[in-house]
Protein backbone atom coordinates (compact mmCIF):
# COMPACT_ATOMS: atom_id res chain seq x y z
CA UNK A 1 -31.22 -111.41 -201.22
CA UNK A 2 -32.87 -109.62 -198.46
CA UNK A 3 -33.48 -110.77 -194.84
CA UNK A 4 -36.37 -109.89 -193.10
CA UNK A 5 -35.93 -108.62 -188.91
CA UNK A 6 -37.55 -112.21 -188.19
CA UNK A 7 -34.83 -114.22 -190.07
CA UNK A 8 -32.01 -111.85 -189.06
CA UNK A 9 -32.58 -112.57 -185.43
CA UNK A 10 -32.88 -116.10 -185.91
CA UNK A 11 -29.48 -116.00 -187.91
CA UNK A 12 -27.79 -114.20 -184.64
CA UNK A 13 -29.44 -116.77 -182.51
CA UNK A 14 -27.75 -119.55 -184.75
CA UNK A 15 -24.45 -117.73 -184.85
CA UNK A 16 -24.57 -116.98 -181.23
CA UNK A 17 -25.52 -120.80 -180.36
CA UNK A 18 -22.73 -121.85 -182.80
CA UNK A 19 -20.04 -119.51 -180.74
CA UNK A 20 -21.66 -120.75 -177.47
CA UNK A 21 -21.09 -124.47 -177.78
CA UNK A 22 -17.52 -124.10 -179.77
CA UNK A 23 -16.18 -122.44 -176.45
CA UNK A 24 -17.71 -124.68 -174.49
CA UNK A 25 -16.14 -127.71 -176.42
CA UNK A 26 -13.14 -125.77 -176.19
CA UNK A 27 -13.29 -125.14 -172.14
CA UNK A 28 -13.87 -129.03 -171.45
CA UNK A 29 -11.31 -130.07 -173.78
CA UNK A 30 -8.98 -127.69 -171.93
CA UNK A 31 -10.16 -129.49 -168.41
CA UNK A 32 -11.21 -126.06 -166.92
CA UNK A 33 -15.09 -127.09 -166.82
CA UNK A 34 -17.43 -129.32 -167.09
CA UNK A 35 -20.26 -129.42 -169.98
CA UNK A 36 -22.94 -127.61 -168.64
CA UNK A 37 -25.54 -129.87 -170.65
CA UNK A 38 -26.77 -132.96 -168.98
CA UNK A 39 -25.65 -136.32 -170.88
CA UNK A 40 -28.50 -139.08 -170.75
CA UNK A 41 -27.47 -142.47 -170.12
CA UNK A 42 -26.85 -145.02 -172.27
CA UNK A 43 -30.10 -147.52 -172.38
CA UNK A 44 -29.30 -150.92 -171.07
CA UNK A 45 -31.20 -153.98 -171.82
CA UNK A 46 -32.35 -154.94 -168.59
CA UNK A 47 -32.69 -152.81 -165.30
CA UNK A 48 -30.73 -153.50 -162.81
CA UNK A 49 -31.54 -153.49 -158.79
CA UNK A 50 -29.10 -150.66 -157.19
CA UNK A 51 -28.48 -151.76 -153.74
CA UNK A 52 -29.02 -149.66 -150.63
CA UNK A 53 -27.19 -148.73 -147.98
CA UNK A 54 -27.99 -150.33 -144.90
CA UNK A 55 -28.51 -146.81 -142.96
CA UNK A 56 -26.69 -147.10 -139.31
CA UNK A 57 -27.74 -146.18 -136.64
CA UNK A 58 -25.92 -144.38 -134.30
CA UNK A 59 -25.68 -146.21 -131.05
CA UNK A 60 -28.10 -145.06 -128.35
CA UNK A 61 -27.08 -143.96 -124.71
CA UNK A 62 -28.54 -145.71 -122.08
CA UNK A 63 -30.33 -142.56 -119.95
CA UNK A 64 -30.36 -144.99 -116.72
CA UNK A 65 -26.50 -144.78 -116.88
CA UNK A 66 -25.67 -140.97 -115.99
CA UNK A 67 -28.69 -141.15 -113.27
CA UNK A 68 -27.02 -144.51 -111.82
CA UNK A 69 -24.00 -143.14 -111.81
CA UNK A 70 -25.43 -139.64 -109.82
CA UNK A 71 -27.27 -141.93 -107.50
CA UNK A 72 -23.95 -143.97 -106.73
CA UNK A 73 -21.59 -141.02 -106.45
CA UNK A 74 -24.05 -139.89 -103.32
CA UNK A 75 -23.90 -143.43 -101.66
CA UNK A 76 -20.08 -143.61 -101.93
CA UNK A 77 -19.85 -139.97 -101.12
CA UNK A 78 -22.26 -140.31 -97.94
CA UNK A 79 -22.42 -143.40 -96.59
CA UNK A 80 -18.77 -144.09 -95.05
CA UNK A 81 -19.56 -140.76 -93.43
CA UNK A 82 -22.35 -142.11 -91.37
CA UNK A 83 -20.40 -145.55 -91.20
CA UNK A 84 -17.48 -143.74 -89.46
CA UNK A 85 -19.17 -142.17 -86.69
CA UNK A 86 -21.27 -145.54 -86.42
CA UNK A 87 -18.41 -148.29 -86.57
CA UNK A 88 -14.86 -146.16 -85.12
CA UNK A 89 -16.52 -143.19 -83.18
CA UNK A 90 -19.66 -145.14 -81.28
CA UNK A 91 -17.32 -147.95 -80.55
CA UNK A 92 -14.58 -145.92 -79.27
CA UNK A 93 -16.87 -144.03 -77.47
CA UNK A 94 -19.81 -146.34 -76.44
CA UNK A 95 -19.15 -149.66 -76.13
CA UNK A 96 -17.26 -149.95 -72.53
CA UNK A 97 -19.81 -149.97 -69.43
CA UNK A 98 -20.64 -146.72 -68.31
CA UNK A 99 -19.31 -144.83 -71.39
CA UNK A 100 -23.02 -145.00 -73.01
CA UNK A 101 -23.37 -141.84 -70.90
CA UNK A 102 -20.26 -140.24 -72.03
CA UNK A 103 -20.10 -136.65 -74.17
CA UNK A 104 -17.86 -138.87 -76.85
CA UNK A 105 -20.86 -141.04 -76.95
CA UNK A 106 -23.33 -138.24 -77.73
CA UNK A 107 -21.09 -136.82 -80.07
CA UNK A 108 -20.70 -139.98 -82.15
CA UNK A 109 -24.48 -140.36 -81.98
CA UNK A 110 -24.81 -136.83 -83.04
CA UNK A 111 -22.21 -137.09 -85.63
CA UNK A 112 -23.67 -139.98 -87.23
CA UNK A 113 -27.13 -138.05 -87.02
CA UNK A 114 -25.73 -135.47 -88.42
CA UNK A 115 -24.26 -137.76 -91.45
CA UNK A 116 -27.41 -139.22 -91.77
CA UNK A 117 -29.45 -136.34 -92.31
CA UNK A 118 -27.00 -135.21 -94.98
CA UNK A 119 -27.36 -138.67 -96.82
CA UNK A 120 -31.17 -137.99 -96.60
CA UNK A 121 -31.32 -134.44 -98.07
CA UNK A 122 -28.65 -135.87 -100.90
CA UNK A 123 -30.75 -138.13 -101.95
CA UNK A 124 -34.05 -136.59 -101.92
CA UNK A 125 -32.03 -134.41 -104.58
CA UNK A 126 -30.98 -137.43 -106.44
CA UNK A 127 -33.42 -138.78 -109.52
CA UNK A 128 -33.64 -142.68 -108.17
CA UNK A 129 -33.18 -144.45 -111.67
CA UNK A 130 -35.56 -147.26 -112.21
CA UNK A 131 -33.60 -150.01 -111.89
CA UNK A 132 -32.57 -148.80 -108.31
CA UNK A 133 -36.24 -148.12 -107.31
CA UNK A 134 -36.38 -151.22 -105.08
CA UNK A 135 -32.84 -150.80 -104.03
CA UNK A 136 -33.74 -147.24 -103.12
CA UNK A 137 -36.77 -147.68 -101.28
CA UNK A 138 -35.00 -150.96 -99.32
CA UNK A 139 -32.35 -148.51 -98.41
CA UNK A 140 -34.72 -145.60 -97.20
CA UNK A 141 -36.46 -148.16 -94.99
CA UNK A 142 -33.19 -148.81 -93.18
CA UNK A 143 -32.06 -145.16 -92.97
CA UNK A 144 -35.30 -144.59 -90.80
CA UNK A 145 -34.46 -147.40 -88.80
CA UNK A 146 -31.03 -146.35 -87.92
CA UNK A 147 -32.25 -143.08 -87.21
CA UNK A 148 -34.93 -144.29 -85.13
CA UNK A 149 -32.24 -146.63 -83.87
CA UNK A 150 -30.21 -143.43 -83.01
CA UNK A 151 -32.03 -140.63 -81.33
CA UNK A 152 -33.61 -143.98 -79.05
CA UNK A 153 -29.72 -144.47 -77.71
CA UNK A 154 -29.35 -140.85 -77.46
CA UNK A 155 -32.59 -140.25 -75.43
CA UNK A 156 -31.73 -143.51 -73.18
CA UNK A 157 -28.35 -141.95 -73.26
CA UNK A 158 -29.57 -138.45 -71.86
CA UNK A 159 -31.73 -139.89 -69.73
CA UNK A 160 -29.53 -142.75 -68.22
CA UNK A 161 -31.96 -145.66 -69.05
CA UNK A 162 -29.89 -148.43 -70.22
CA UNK A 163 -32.40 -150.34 -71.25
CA UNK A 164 -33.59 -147.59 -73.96
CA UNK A 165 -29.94 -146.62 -75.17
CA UNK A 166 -29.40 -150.63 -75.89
CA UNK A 167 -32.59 -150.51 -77.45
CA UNK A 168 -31.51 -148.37 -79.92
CA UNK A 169 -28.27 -150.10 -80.21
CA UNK A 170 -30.19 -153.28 -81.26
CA UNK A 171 -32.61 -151.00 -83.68
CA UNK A 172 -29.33 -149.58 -85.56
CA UNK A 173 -27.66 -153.20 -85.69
CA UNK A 174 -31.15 -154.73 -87.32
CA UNK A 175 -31.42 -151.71 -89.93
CA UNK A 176 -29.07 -153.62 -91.88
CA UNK A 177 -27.40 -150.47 -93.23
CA UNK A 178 -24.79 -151.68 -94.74
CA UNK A 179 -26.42 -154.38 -97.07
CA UNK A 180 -29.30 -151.98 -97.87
CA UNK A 181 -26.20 -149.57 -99.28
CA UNK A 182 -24.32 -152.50 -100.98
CA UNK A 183 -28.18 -153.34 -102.63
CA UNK A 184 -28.14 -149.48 -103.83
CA UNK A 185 -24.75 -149.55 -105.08
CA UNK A 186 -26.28 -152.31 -107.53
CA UNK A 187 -25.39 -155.39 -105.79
CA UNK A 188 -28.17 -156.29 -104.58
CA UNK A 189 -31.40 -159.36 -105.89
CA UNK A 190 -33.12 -157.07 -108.08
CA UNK A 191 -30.21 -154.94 -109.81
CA UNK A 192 -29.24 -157.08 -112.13
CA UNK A 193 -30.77 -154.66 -115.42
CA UNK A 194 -28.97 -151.50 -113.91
CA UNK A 195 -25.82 -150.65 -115.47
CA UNK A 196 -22.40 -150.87 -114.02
């Protein structure tokens, strides 16, 4: 019997297919691998519904928080320095009769200028989140009182007018510094959505 090229090659594909999928059956039965050849699934009678996983979400950061937090550092970081030389310093310095014209007095004025200013320039570097806008712009309003409040008691003070240095004493008291800080701290009307 004689083979032609055609049939020989198919006989060394059959042998070599043969070989192929005895070590294979040999490897998996072994455990060292898995069978390379896909197994299709068993047909069932009646599709079932997978379910899906419920994808999470991954909880979001509030932005306003970091820029409230900025905001408030400069307030708390600021503001008792102006309070100082306005509450101890001034009335050490200012408050008995005849000490409005007094270098301590100046100085306190000046030093609570001074304090001012720097509470200014900090903020003007400081986003103002939106929650603080009114807050903010409440607050601004009574730092340009008290400074108006301020450099009037320092001119009446250089000048020895009285009159002018209490009118600046009166302009600083009605600036209502204090609450307009405590507002943009977050404690003030409308804070409420800003977080804490």
């Amino acid at each position: 019997m004689e083979f032609s090229y055609t049939r020989r090659a198919e006989m060394k594909a059959l042998v070599r297919a043969s070989l192929l999928s005895v070590l294979l059956a040999a490897t998996v039965a072994c455990g060292a691998a898995k069978p390379m050849v896909a197994a299709t699934p068993a047909p069932t009678a009646t599709p079932t519904a997978t379910p899906t996983a419920t994808p999470t979400v991954a909880p979001t950061i509030n932005p306003q928080v970091a820029l409230v937090a900025q905001y408030r550092k400069v307030i708390l970081t600021d503001q008792p320095k102006v309070a100082g030389w306005l509450d101890s310093d001034f009335n050490i310095s200012c408050t008995y009769p005849g000490d409005w014209q007094t270098s301590g007095c100046r100085r306190a004025l000046t030093g609570a200028q001074q304090a001012l200013d720097t509470m200014l320039a900090d903020l003007k570097g400081t986003p103002v989140p939106a929650c603080l806008a009114g807050a903010d712009a409440t607050l601004h309003f009574s730092m340009g009182a008290l400074q108006e409040g301020i450099q009037q008691s320092l001119r009446g003070s250089w000048n020895g007018d009285l009159t002018q240095f209490n009118d600046g004493t009166d302009q600083r008291n009605q600036s209502v510094f204090g609450k307009a800080t405590q507002w943009a701290l977050g404690d003030g009307p409308t804070t409420a959505s800003c977080p804490k």
